[in-house]
C-alpha atoms as a PDB file:
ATOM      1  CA  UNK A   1    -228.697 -56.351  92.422  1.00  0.00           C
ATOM      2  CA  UNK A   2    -230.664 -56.118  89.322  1.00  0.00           C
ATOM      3  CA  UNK A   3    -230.551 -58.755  86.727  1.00  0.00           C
ATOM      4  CA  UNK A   4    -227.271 -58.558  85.132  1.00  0.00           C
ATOM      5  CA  UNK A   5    -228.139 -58.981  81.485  1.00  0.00           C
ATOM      6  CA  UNK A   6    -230.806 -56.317  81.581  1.00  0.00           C
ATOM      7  CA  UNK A   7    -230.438 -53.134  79.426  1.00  0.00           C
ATOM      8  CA  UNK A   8    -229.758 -50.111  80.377  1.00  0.00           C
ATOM      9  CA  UNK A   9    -230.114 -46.542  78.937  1.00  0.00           C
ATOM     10  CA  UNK A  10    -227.557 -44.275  80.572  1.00  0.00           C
ATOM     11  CA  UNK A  11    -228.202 -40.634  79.547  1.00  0.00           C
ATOM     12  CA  UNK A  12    -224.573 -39.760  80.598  1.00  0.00           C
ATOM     13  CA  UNK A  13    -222.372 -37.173  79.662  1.00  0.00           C
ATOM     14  CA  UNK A  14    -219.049 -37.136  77.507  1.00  0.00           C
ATOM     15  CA  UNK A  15    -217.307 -35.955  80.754  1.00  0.00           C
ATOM     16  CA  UNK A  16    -218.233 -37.601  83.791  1.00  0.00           C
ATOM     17  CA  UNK A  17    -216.429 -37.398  87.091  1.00  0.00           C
ATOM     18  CA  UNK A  18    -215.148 -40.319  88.721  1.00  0.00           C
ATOM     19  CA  UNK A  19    -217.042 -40.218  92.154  1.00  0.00           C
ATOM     20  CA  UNK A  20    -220.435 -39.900  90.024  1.00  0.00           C
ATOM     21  CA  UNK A  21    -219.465 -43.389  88.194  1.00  0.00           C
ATOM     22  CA  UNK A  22    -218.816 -44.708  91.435  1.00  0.00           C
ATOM     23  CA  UNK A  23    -222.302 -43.719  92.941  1.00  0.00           C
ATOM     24  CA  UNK A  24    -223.927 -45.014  89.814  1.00  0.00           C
ATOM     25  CA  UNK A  25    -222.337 -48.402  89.998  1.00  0.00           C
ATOM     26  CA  UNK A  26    -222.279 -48.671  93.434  1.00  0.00           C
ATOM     27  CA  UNK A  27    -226.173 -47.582  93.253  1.00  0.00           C
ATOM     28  CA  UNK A  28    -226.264 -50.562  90.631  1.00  0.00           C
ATOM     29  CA  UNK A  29    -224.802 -53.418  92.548  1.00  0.00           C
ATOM     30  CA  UNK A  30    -225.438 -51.835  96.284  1.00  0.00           C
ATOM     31  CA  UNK A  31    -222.178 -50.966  97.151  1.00  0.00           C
ATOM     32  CA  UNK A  32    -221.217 -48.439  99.724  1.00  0.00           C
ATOM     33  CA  UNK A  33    -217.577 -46.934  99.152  1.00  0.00           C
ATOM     34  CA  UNK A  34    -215.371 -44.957 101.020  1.00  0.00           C
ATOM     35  CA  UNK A  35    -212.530 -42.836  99.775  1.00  0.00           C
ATOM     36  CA  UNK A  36    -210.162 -39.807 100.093  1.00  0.00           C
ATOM     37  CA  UNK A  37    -212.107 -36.778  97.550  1.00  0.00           C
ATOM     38  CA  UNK A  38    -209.010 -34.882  97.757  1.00  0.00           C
ATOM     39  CA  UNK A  39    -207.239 -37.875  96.613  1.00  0.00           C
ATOM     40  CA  UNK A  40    -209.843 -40.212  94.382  1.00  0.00           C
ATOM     41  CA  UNK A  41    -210.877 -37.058  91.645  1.00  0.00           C
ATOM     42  CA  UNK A  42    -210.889 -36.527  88.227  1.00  0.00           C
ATOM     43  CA  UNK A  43    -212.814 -37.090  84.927  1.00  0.00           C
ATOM     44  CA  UNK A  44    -213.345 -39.684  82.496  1.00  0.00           C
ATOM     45  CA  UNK A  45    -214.699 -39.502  78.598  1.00  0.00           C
ATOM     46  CA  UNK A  46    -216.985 -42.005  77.775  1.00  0.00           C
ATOM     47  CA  UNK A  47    -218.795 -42.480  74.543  1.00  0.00           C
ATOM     48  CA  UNK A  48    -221.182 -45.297  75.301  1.00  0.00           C
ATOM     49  CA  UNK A  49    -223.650 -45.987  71.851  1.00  0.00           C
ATOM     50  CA  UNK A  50    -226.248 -47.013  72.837  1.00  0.00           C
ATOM     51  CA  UNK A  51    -227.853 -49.561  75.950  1.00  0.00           C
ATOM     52  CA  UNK A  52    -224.912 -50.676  78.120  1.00  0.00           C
ATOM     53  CA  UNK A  53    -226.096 -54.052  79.775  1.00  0.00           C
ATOM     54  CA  UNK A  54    -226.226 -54.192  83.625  1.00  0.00           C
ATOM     55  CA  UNK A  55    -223.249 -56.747  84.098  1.00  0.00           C
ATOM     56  CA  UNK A  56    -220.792 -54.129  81.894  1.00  0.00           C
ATOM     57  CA  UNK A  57    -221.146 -51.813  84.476  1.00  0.00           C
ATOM     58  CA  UNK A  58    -218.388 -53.061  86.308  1.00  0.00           C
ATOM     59  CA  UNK A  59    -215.824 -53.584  84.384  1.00  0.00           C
ATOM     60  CA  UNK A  60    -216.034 -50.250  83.027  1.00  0.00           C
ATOM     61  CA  UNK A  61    -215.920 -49.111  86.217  1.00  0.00           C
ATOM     62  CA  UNK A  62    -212.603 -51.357  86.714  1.00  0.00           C
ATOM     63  CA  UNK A  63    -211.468 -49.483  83.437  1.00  0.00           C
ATOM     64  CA  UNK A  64    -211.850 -46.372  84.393  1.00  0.00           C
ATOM     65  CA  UNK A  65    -210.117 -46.859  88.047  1.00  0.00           C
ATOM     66  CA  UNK A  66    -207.719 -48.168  86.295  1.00  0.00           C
ATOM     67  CA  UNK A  67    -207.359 -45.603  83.431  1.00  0.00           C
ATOM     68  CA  UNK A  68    -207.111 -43.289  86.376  1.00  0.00           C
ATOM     69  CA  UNK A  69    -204.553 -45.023  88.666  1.00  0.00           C
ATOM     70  CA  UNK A  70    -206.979 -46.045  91.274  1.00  0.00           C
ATOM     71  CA  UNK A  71    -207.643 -49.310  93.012  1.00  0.00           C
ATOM     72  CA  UNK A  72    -210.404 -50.432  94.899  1.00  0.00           C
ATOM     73  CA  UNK A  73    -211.120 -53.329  97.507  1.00  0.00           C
ATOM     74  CA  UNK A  74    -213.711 -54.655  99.087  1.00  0.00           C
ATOM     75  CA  UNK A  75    -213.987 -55.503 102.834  1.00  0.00           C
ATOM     76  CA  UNK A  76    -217.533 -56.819 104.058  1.00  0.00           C
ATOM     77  CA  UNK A  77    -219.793 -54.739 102.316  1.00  0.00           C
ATOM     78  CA  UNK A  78    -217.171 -51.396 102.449  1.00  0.00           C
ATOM     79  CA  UNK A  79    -214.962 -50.874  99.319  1.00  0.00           C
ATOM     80  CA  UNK A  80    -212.473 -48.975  99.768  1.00  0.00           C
ATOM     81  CA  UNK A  81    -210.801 -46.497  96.959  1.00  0.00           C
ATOM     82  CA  UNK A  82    -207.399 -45.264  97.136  1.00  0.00           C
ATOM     83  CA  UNK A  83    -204.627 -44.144  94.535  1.00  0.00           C
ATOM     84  CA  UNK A  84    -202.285 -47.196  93.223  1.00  0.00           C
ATOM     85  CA  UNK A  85    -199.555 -45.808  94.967  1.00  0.00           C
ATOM     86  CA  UNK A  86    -201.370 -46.685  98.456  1.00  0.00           C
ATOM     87  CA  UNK A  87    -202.548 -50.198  97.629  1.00  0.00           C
ATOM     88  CA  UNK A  88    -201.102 -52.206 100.373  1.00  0.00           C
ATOM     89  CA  UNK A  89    -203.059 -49.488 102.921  1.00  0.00           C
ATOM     90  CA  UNK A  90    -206.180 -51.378 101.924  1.00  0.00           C
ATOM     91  CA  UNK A  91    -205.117 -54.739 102.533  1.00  0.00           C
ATOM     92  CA  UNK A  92    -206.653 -56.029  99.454  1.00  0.00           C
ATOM     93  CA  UNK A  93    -208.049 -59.929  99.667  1.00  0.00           C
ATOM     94  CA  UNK A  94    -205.728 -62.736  99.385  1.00  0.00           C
ATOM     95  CA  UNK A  95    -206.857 -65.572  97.002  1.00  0.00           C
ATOM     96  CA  UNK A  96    -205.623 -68.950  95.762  1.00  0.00           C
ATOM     97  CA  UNK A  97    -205.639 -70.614  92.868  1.00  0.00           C
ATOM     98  CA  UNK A  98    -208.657 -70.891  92.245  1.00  0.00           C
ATOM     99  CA  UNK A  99    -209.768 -67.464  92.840  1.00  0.00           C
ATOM    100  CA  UNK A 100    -211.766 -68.206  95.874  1.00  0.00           C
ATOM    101  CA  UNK A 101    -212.557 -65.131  98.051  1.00  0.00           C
ATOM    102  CA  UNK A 102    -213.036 -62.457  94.784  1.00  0.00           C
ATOM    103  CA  UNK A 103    -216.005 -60.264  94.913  1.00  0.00           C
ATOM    104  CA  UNK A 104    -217.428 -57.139  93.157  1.00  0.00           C
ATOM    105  CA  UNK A 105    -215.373 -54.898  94.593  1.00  0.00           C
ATOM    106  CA  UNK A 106    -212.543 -57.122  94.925  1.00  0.00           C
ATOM    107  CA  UNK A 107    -210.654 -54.942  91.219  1.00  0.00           C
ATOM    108  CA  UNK A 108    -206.872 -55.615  93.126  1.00  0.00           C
ATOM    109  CA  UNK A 109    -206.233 -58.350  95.177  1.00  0.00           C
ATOM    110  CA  UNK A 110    -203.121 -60.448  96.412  1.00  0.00           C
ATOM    111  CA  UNK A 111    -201.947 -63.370  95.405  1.00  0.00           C
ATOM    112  CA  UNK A 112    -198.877 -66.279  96.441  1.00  0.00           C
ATOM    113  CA  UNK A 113    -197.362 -68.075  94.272  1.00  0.00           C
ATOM    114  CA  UNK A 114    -195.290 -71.181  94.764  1.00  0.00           C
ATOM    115  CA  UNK A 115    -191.880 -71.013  92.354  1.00  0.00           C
ATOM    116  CA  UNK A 116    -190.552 -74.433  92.089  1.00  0.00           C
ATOM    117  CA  UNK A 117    -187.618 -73.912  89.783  1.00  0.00           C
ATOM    118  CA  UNK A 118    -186.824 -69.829  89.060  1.00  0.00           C
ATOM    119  CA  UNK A 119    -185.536 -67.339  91.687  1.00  0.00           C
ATOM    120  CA  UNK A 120    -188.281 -65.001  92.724  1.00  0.00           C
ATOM    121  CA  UNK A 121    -186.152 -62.096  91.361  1.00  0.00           C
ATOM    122  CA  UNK A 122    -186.286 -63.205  88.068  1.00  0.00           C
ATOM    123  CA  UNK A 123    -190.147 -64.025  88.508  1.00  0.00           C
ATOM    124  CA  UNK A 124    -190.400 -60.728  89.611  1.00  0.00           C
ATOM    125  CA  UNK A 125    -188.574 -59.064  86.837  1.00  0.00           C
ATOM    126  CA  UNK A 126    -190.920 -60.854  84.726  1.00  0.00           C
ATOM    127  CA  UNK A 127    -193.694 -59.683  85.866  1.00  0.00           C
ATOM    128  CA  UNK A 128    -192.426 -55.986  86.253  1.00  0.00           C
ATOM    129  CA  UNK A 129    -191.365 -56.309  82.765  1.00  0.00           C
ATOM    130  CA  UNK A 130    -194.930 -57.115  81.850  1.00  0.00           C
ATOM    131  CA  UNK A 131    -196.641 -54.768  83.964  1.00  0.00           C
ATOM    132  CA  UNK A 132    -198.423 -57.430  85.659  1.00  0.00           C
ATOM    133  CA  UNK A 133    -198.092 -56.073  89.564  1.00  0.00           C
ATOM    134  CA  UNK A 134    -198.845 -52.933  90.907  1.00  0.00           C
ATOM    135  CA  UNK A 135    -196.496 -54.438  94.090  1.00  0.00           C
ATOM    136  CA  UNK A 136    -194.486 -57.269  93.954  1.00  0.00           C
ATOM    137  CA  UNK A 137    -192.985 -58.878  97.251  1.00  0.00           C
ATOM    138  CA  UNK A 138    -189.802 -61.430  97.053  1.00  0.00           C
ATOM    139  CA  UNK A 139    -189.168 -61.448 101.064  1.00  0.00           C
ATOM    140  CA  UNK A 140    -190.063 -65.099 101.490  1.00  0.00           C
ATOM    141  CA  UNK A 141    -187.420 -65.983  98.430  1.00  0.00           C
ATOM    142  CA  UNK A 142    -185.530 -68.268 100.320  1.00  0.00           C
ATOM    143  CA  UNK A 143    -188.760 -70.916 100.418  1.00  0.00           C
ATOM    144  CA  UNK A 144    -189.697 -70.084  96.830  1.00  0.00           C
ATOM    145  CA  UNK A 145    -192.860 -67.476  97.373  1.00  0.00           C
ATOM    146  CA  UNK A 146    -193.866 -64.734  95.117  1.00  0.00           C
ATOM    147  CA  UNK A 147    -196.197 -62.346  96.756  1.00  0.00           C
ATOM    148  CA  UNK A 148    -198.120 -60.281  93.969  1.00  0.00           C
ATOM    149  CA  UNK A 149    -200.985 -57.510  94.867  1.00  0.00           C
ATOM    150  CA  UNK A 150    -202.617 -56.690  91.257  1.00  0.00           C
ATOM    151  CA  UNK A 151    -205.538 -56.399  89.225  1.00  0.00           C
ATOM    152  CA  UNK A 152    -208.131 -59.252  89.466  1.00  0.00           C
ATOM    153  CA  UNK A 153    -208.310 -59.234  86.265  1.00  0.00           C
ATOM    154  CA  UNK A 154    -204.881 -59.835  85.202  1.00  0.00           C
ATOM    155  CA  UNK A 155    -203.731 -62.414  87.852  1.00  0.00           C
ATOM    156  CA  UNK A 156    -204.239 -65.352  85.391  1.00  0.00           C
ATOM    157  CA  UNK A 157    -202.122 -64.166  82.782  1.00  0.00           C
ATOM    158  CA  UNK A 158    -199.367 -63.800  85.909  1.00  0.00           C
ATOM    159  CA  UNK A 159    -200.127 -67.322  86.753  1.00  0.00           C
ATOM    160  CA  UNK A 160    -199.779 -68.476  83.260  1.00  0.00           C
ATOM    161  CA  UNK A 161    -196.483 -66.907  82.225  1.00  0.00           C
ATOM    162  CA  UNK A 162    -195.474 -67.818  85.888  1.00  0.00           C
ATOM    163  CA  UNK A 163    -196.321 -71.342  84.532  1.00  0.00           C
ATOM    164  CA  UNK A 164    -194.632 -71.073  81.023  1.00  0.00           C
ATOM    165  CA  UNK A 165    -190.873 -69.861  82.590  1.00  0.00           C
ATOM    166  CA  UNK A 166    -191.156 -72.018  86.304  1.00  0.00           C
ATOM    167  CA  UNK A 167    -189.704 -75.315  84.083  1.00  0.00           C
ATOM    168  CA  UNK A 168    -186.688 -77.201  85.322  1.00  0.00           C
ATOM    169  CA  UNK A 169    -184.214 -76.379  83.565  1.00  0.00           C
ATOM    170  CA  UNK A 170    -181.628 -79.093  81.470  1.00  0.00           C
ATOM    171  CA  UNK A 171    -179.981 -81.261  83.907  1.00  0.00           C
ATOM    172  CA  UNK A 172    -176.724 -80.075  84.356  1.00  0.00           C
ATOM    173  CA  UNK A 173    -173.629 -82.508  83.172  1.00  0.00           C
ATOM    174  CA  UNK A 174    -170.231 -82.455  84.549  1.00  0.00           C
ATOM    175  CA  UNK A 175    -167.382 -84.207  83.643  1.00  0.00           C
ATOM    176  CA  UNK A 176    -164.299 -84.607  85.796  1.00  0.00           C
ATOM    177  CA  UNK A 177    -160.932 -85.764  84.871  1.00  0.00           C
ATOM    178  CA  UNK A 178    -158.125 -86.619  87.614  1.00  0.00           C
ATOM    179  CA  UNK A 179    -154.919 -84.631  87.618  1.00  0.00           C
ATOM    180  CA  UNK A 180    -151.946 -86.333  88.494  1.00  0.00           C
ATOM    181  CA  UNK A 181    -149.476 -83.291  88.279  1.00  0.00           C
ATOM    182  CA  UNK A 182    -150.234 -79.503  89.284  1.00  0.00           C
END
């Protein structure tokens, strides 16, 4: 890997196909990829003015996948590319809280989260409301886990509106009164 803040002058053009960003990134950072070509295909405008820095690579890269509706994963030193539709067939990386066990290639990745005082269905509808999962997973609802697979990228924003709505809620007050006739 070359030094990240370094400039670079990319004589690209407008239209650029997908699997040539990927061999110039991947050339970049030393990344060997594997994907589908009759599946991962298509082309992307850019308009890049001027030097692009080395460490913008990527997350244009991450753009355009995404742009697309691709996701990639990494796996030792393999990432894999496949359509969002076939995400869980790359088993992307699980991670906790503090994001341990990202790397480049790592663009979707799985996470758990621990729901102390909402029903995983409405964390989930959340979520899906927000577009914030490409899969969401409420199987293990009955001990409070959320299982989201998403963009790297946008798992903190999950976490923190998973944050804002998982509140107890007011305590609940009854009041009984003893019948004598019914």
């Amino acid at each position: 890997i070359m030094d990240g803040n370094e400039m670079l002058n990319l004589d690209l053009p407008d239209k650029l196909e997908i699997i040539d960003l990927l061999g110039l990134v991947g050339e970049y950072f030393n990344l060997d990829y594997i994907y589908d070509p009759a599946k991962v295909k298509g082309a992307v405008t850019l308009r890049l003015r001027g030097p692009i820095k080395g460490k913008d690579l990527y997350p244009l890269l991450e753009s355009v996948l995404k742009f697309q509706g691709f996701v990639m994963t990494r796996k030792d030193n393999l990432v894999r590319i496949v359509p969002e539709t076939d995400v869980l067939n790359i088993d992307p990386v699980i991670i906790d809280e503090e994001k341990v066990g990202i790397e480049v290639g790592d663009v979707i990745v799985t996470r758990i989260f621990k729901l102390k005082h909402i029903d995983t269905e409405s964390a989930k509808n959340l979520l899906d409301g927000m577009k914030l999962g490409v899969n969401i997973n409420t199987s293990a609802s009955d001990v409070g886990v959320l299982i989201v697979t998403g963009y790297a990228h946008r798992m903190s924003r999950a976490e923190k509106l998973l944050d804002m709505v998982d509140k107890p809620g007011k305590p609940k007050e009854f009041r009984f009164r003893k019948l004598e006739y019914t």
